[in-house]
Protein backbone atom coordinates (compact mmCIF):
# COMPACT_ATOMS: atom_id res chain seq x y z
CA UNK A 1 124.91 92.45 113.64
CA UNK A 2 125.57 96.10 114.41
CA UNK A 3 122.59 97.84 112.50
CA UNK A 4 118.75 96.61 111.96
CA UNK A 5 118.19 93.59 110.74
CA UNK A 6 117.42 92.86 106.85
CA UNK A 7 113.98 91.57 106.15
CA UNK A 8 112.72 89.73 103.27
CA UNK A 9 109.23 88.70 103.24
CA UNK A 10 107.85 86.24 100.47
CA UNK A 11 104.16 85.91 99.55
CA UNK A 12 103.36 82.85 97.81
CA UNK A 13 99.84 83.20 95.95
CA UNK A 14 96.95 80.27 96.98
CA UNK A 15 99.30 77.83 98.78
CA UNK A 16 97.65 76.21 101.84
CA UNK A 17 98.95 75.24 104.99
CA UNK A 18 99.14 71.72 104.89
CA UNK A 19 100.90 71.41 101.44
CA UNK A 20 104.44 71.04 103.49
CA UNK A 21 106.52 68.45 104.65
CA UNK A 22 107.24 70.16 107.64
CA UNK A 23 103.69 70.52 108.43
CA UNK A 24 103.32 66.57 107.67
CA UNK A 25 102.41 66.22 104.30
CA UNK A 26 103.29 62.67 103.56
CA UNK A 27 104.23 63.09 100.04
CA UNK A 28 105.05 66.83 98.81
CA UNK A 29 108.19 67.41 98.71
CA UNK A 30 109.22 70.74 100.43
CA UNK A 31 113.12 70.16 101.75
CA UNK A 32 114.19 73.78 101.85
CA UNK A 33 110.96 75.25 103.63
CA UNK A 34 111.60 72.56 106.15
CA UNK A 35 114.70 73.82 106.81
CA UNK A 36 113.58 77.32 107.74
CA UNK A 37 111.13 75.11 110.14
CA UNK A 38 113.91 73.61 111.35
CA UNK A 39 116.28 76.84 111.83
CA UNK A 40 113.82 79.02 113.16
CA UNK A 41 109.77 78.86 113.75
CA UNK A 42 106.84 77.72 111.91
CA UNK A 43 103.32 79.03 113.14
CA UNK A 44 101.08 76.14 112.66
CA UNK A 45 97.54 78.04 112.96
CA UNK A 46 98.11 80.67 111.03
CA UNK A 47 95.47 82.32 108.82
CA UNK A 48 94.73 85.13 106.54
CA UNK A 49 92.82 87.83 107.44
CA UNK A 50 91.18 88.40 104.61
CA UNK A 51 91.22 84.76 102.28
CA UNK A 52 91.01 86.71 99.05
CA UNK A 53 93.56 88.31 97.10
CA UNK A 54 93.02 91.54 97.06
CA UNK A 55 91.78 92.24 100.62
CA UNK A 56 94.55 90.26 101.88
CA UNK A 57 97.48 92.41 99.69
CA UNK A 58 95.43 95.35 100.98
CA UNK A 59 95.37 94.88 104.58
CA UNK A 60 99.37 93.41 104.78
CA UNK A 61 100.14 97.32 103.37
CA UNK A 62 97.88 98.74 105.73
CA UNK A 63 97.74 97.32 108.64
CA UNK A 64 93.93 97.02 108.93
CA UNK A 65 90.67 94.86 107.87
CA UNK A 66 89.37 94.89 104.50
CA UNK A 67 86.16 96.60 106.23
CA UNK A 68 88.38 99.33 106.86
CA UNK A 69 90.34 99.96 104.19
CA UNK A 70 87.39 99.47 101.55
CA UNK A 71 88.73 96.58 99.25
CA UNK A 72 86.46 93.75 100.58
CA UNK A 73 86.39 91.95 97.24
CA UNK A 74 88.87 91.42 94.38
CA UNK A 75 86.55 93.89 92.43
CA UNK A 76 87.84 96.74 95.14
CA UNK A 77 90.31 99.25 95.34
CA UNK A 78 92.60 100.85 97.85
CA UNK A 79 91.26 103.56 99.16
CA UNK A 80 94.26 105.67 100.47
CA UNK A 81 92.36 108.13 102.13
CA UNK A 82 90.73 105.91 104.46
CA UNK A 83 94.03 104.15 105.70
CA UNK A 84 94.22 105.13 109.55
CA UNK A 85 98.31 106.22 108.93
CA UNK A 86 100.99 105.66 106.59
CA UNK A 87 101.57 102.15 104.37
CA UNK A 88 103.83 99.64 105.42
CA UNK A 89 106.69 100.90 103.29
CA UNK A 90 106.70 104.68 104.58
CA UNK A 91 107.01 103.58 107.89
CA UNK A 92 110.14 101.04 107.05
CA UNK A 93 111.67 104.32 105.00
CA UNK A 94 111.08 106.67 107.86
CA UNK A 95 112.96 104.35 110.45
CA UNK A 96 115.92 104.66 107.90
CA UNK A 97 115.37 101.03 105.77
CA UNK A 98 115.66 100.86 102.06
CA UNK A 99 112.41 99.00 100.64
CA UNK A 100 112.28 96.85 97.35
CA UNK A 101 108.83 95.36 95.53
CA UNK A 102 108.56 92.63 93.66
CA UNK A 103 105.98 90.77 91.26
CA UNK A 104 102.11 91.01 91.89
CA UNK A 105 100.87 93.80 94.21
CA UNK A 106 97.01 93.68 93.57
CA UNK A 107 95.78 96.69 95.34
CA UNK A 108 94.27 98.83 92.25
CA UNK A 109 91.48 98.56 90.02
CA UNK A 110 92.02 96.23 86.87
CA UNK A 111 91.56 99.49 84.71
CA UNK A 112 93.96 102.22 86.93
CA UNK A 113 97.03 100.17 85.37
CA UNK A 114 98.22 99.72 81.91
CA UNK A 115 96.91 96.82 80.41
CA UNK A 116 95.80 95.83 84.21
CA UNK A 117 99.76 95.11 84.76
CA UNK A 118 101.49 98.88 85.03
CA UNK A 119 101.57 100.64 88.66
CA UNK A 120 101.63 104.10 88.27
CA UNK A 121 104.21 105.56 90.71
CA UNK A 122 101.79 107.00 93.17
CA UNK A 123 99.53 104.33 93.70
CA UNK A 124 102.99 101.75 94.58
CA UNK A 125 102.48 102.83 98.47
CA UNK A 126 105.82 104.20 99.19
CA UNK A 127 107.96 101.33 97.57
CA UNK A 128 111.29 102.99 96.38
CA UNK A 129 112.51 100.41 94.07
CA UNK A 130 109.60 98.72 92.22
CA UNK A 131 109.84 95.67 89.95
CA UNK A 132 105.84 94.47 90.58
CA UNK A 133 102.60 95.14 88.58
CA UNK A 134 99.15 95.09 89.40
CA UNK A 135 97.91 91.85 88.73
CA UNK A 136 98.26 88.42 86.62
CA UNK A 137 99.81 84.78 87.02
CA UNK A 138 102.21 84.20 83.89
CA UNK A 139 104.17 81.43 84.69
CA UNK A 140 106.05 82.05 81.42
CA UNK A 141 106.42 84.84 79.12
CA UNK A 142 105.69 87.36 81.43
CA UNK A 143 105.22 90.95 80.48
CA UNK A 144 108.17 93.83 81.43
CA UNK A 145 107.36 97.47 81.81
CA UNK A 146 109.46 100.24 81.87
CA UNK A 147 109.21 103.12 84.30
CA UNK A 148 106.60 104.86 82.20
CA UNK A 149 104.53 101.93 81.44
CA UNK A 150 105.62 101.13 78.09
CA UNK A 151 105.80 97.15 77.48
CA UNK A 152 109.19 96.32 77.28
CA UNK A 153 108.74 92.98 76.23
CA UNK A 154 108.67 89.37 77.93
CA UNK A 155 110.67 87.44 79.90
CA UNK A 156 110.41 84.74 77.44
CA UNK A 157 110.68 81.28 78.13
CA UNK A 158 111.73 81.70 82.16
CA UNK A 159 109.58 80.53 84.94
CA UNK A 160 107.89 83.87 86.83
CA UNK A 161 109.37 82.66 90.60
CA UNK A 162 113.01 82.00 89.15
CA UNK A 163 112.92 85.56 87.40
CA UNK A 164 111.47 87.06 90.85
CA UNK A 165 113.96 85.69 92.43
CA UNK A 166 116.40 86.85 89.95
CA UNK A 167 115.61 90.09 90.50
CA UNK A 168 115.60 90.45 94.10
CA UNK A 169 118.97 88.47 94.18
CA UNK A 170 120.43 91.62 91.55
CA UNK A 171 118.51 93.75 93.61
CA UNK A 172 120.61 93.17 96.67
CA UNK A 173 123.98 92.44 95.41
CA UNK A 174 124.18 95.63 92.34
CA UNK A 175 121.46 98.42 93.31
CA UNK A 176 121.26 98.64 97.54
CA UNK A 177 123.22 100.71 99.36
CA UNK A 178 125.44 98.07 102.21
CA UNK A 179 125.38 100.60 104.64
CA UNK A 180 121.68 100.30 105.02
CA UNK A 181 119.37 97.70 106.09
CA UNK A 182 116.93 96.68 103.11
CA UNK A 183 113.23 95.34 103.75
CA UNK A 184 111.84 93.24 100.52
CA UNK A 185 108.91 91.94 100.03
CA UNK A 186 108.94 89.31 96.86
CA UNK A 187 105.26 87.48 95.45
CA UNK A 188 105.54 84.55 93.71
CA UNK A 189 102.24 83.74 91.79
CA UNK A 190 102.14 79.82 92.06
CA UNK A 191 100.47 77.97 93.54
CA UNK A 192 97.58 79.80 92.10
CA UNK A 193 96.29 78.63 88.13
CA UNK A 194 98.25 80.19 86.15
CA UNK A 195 97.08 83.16 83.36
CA UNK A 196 97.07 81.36 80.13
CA UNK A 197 94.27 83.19 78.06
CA UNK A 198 97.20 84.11 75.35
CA UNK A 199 97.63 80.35 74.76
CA UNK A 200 94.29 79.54 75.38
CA UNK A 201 93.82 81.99 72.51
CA UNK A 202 95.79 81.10 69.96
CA UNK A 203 94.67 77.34 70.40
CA UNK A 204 91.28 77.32 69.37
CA UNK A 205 91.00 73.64 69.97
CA UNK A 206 91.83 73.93 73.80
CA UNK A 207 88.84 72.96 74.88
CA UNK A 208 88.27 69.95 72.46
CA UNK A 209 91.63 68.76 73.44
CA UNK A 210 90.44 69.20 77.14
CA UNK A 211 87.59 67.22 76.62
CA UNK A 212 89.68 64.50 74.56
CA UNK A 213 91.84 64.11 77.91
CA UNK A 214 88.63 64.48 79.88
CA UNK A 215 87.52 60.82 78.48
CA UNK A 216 91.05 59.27 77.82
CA UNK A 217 92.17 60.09 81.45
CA UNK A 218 89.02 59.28 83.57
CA UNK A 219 88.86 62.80 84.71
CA UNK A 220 85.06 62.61 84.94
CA UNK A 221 85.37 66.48 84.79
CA UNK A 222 81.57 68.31 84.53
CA UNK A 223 80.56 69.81 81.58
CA UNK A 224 81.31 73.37 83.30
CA UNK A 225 84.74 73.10 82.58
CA UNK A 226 84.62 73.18 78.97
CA UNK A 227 81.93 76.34 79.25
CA UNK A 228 84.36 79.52 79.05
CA UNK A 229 88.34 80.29 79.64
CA UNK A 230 87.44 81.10 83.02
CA UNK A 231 85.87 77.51 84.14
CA UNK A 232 88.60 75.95 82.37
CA UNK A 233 91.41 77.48 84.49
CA UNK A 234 89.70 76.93 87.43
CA UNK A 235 88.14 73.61 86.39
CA UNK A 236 90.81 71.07 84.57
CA UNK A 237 93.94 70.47 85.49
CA UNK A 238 96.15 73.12 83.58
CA UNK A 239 99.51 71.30 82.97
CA UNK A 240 97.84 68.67 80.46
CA UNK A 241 97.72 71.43 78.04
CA UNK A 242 99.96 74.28 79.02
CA UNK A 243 103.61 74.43 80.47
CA UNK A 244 102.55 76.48 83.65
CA UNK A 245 105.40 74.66 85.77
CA UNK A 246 108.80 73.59 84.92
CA UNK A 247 108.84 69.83 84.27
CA UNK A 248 111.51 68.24 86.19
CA UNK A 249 108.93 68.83 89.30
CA UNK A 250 105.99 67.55 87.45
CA UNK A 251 108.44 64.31 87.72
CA UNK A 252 108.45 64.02 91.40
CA UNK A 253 104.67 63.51 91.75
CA UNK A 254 102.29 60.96 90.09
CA UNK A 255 98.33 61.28 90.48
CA UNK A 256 97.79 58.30 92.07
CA UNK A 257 100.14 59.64 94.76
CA UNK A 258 97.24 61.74 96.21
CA UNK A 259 94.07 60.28 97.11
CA UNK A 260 90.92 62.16 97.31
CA UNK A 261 90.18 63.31 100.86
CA UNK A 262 86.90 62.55 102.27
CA UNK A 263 85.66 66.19 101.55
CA UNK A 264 86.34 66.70 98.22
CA UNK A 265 83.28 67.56 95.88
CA UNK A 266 82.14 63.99 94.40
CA UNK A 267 82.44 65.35 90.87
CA UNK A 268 86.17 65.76 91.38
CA UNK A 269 87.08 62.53 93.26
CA UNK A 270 88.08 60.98 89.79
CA UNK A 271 90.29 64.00 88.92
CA UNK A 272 92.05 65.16 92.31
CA UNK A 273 95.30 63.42 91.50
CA UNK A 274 95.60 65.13 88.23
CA UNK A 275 95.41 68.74 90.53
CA UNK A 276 96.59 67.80 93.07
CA UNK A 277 100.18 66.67 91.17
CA UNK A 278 99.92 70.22 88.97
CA UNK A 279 99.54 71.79 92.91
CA UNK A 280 102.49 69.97 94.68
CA UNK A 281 104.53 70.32 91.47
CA UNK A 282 104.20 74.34 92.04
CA UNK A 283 104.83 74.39 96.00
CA UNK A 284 107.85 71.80 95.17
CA UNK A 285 108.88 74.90 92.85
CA UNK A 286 108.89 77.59 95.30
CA UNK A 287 110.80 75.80 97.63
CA UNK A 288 113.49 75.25 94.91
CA UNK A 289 113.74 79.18 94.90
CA UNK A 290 113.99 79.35 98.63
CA UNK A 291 116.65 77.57 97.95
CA UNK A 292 118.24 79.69 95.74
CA UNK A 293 117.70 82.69 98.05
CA UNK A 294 118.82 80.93 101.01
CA UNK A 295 122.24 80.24 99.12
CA UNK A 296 122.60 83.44 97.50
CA UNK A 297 122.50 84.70 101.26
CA UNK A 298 125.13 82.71 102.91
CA UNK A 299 126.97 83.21 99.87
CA UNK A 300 127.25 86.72 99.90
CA UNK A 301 127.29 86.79 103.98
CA UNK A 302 124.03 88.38 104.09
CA UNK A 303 122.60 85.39 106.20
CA UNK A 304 123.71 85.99 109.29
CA UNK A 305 121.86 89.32 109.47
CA UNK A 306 118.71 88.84 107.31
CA UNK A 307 115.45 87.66 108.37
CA UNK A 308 113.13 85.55 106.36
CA UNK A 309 109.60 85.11 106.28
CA UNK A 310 107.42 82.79 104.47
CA UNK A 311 103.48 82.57 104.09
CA UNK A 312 100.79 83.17 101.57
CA UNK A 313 97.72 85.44 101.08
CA UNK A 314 95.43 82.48 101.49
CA UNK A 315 94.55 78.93 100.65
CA UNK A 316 92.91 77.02 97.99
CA UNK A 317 89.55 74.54 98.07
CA UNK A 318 91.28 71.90 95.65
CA UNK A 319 87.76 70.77 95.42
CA UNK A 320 86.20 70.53 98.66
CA UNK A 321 83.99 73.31 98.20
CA UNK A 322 80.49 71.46 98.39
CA UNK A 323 78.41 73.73 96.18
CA UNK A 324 78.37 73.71 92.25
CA UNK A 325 82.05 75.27 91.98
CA UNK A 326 85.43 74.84 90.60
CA UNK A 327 88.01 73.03 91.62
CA UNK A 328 90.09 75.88 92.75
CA UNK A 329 89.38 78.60 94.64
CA UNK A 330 89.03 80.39 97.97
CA UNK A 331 87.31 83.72 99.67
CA UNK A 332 85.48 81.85 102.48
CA UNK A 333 86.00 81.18 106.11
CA UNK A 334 86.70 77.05 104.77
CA UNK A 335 89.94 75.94 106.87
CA UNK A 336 90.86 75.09 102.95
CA UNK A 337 91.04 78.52 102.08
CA UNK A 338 91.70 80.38 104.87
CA UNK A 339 94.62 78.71 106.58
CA UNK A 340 98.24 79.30 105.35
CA UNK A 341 101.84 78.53 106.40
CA UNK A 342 104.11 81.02 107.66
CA UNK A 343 107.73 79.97 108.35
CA UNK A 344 110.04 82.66 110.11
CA UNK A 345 114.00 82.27 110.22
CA UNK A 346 117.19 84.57 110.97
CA UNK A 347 118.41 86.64 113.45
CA UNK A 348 116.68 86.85 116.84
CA UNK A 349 114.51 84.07 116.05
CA UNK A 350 115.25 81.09 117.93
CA UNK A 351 117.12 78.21 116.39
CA UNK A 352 115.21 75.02 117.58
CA UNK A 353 112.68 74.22 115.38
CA UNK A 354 109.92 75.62 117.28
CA UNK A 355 106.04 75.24 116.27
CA UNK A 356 104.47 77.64 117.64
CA UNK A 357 100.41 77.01 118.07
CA UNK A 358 98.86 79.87 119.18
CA UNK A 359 96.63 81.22 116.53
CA UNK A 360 97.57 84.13 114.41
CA UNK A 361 96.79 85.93 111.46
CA UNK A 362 97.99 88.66 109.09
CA UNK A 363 97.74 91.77 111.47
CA UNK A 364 100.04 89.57 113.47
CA UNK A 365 102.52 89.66 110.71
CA UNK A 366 102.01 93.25 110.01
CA UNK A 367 102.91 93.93 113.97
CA UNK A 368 105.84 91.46 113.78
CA UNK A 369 106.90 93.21 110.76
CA UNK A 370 107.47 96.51 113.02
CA UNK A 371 108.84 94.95 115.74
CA UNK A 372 111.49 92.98 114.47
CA UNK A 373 113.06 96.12 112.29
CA UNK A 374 112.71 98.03 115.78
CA UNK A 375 109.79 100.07 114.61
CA UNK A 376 107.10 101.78 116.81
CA UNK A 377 103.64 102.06 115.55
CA UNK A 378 102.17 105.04 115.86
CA UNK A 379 98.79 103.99 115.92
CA UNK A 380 96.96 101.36 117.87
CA UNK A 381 98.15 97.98 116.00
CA UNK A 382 95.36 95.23 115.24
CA UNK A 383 97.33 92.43 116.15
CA UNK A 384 100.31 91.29 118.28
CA UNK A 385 103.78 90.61 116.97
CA UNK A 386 104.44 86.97 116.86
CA UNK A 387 108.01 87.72 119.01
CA UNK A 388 106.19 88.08 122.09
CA UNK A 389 103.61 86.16 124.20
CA UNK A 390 100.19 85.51 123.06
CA UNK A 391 97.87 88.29 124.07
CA UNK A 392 94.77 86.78 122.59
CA UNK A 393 93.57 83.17 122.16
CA UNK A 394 91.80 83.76 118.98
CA UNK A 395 92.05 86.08 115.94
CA UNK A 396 89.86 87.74 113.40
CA UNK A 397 89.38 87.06 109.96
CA UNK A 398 87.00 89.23 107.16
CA UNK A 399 85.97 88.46 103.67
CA UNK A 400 83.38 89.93 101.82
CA UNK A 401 80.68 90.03 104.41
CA UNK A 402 81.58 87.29 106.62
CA UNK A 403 83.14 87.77 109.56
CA UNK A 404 85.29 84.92 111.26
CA UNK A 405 87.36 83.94 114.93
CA UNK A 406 89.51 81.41 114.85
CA UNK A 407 90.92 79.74 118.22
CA UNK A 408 93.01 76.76 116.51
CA UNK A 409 90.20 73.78 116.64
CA UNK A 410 87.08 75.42 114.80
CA UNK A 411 86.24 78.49 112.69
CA UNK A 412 83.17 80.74 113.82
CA UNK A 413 81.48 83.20 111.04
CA UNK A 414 78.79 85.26 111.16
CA UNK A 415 77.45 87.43 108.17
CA UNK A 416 74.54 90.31 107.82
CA UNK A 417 71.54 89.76 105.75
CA UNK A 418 69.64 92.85 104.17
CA UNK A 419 68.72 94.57 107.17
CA UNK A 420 72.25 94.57 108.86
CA UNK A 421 70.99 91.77 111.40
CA UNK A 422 74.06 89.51 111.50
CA UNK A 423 73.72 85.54 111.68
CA UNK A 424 75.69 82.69 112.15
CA UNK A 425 77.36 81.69 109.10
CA UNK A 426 78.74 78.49 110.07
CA UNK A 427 81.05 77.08 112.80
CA UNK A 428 83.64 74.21 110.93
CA UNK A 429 86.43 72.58 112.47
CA UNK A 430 90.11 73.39 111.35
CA UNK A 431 92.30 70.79 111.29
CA UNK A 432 93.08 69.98 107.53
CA UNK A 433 94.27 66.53 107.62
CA UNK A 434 91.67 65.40 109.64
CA UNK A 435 88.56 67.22 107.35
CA UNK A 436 85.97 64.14 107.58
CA UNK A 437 82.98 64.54 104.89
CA UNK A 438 80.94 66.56 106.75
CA UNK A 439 82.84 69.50 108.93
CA UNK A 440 80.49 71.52 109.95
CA UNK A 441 79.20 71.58 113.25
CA UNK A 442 76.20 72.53 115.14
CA UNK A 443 76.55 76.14 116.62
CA UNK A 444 74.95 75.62 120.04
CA UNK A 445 74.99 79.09 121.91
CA UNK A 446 74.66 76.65 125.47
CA UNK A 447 77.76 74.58 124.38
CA UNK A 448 80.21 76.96 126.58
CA UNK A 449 83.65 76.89 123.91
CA UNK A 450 80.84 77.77 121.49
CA UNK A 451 79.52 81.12 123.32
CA UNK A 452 83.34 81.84 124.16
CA UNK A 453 83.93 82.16 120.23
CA UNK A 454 80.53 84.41 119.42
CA UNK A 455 81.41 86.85 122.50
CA UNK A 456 84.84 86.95 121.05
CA UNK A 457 84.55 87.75 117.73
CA UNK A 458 81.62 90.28 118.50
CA UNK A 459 84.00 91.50 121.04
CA UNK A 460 87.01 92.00 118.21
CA UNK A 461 84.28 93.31 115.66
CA UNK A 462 83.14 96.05 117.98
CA UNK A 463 86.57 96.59 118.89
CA UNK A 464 87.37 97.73 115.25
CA UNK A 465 84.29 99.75 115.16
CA UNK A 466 81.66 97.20 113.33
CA UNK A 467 78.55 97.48 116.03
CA UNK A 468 76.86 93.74 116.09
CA UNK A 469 73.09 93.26 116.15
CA UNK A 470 72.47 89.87 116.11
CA UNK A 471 69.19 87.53 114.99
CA UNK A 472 68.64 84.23 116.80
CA UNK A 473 70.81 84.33 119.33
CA UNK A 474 69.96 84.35 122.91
């Protein structure tokens, strides 16, 4: 390799860490992510730094905390003027890369695009070519703009990952220049529910026909569910109505294959299978297209000088979220939600399927991002790129006002209440497989691990200029 190194990056959309074989998932079925395990490095205790879409899209672009940057919620919006330098793109252009964008980017306001899909040209953050929109899950029948914004039509009938793909595949062998090194970054929307309301619409028995299944199935669904399009998507299992997946990986999974784990909400005990199998089938999907991608490369001799990254914006609850909520979700410090995988191959990354354990986040991808295309920051970077030694035993995560450390064995949040004194939020432990019924534990500011985590995090809070005042401890 005699210039920079290529670097793809794919986001996956609400797929959890320990929804891979190679991080011991005994039945999903995830061959070509295991391979990039097995040819290069997978980060076992990674997490997002912000567990919600939009913060998380935010701060991967910008290379700081969603209290920074302004977009703490999915209601947000980027605010470009606060950004401490230029996005990730810029800097990849000014070191001499070509930079490529496609599917989801969900950094503007539902209203600032067309139809909340079209990305105006100024607010795409220094991405030259630009095949993304602003937000939306279509797993079919996807909408197409053109450069102005007009609707082009659909991409009827194809899968959203395989035409993402697609493109980013055409992308690199007919547009690109070969005597420069490209840096993509590609979002797949699964394993988050997929946007149906156009179906939902134009079946006005949807939610009779869920209830039907609801009582021939077992599901023992609650009656929220049936209550709006919103609850529905979030709250029955979408594939007994809708094609959201392609079939032949509905095949490789049966409910009964996935038991309920001990923390699951009892009102979805009876149904987890029926997710869970809709969830699997989706991850089992996006591995087929890393398999795709992975050919295309060593087809076209792109392999031996492209690197590849894999990892998602955040988790999913699949129903262990204890209060009165739906069966998916995320956008709390919950090892469900906020712990992802991220899977790094190509070259300069060590070919001996490595897991590394330290703890790291998304500012740690952001810095690795830099450092692997030979690219100095030129402001003070939030985390550490994952190519060198740990420099910190824990890392920082933010979403909405909760404030989290992480040290690989248990989660510490605090959060403000109405006069800016902060709180604990909760302390839970991590480890997914082993999530018991109860995980959270007692904060105890004499237990010594305990008061290592609090000084840290106020440490890394103050750090990044949020001053900590806190109530009730001593």
């Amino acid at each position: 390799m005699t210039q920079s190194p290529n670097i793809i990056l794919v986001v996956a959309d609400q797929h959890r860490a320990d929804f891979l074989g190679s991080a011991g998932h005994p039945v999903v079925q995830t061959p070509h992510f295991d391979r990039m395990a097995q040819r290069g490095i997978r980060y076992s205790n990674c997490v997002s730094s912000a567990p919600l879409c939009m913060p998380y899209r935010c701060s991967l672009q910008s290379g700081v905390y969603p209290f920074q940057h302004g977009a703490e919620d999915n209601r947000g919006h980027l605010e470009l003027d606060r950004l401490e330098g230029a996005p990730l793109a810029e800097l990849f252009q000014d070191a001499g890369y070509q930079t490529a964008y496609f599917g989801k980017c969900h950094w503007n306001r539902q209203e600032s695009g067309r139809a909340g899909q079209y990305v105006a040209p100024d607010r795409r953050l220094a991405w030259q070519h630009w095949e993304g929109w602003n937000n939306g899950h279509f797993s079919y029948d996807m909408p197409a703009y053109d450069a102005e914004g007009q609707l082009e039509g659909r991409w009827s009938g194809l899968y959203e990952p395989e035409i993402m793909t697609d493109r980013a595949m055409r992308y690199m062998s007919e547009v690109r220049d070969p005597d420069q090194p490209f840096f993509i970054q590609m979002n797949w929307h699964p394993p988050h529910n997929a946007t149906v309301q156009e179906e939902f619409e134009k079946m006005p028995d949807a939610l009779d026909r869920a209830r039907l299944l609801n009582d021939e199935l077992g599901l023992g669904l609650p009656e929220e569910a049936y209550s709006s399009y919103w609850w529905f998507c979030q709250c029955f299992p979408l594939w007994l109505v809708f094609p959201v997946v392609p079939q032949p990986f509905l095949d490789l999974y049966e409910p009964g294959m996935f038991p309920a784990p001990p923390n699951v909400n009892p009102r979805f005990r009876s149904s987890y299978g029926w997710f869970a199998k809709e969830y699997a089938a989706m991850v089992s999907s996006l591995d087929a297209q890393m398999g795709r991608l992975r050919a295309y490369l060593d087809a076209s001799g792109l392999l031996r000088d492209t690197i590849v990254i894999y990892t998602s914006d955040h988790g999913d609850y699949l129903g262990t979220d204890p209060i009165n909520s739906p069966f998916r979700g995320k956008g709390s410090p919950a090892p469900e939600s906020v712990r992802v995988p991220m899977l790094i191959e190509g070259p300069g990354i060590p070919q001996q399927a490595s897991v590394d354990e330290r703890p790291c986040n998304t500012m740690d991808l952001y810095a690795s991002l830099l450092e692997l295309a030979g690219i100095e920051s030129p402001l003070r970077l939030k985390g550490s790129s994952l190519m060198t030694p740990a420099v910190s035993d824990v890392c920082l995560s933010s979403v909405l006002r909760v404030r989290s450390v992480f040290d690989g064995e248990l989660i510490y949040s605090i959060a403000p209440d109405e006069s800016g004194k902060w709180s604990v939020e909760s302390l839970q432990a991590a480890d997914l497989p082993a999530r018991s019924e109860n995980n959270c534990v007692n904060f105890d500011p004499q237990n010594p691990q305990h008061r290592i985590l609090h000084d840290a995090l106020v440490e890394l809070l103050g750090k990044e200029g949020e001053r900590i005042e806190m109530r009730g401890i001593v």
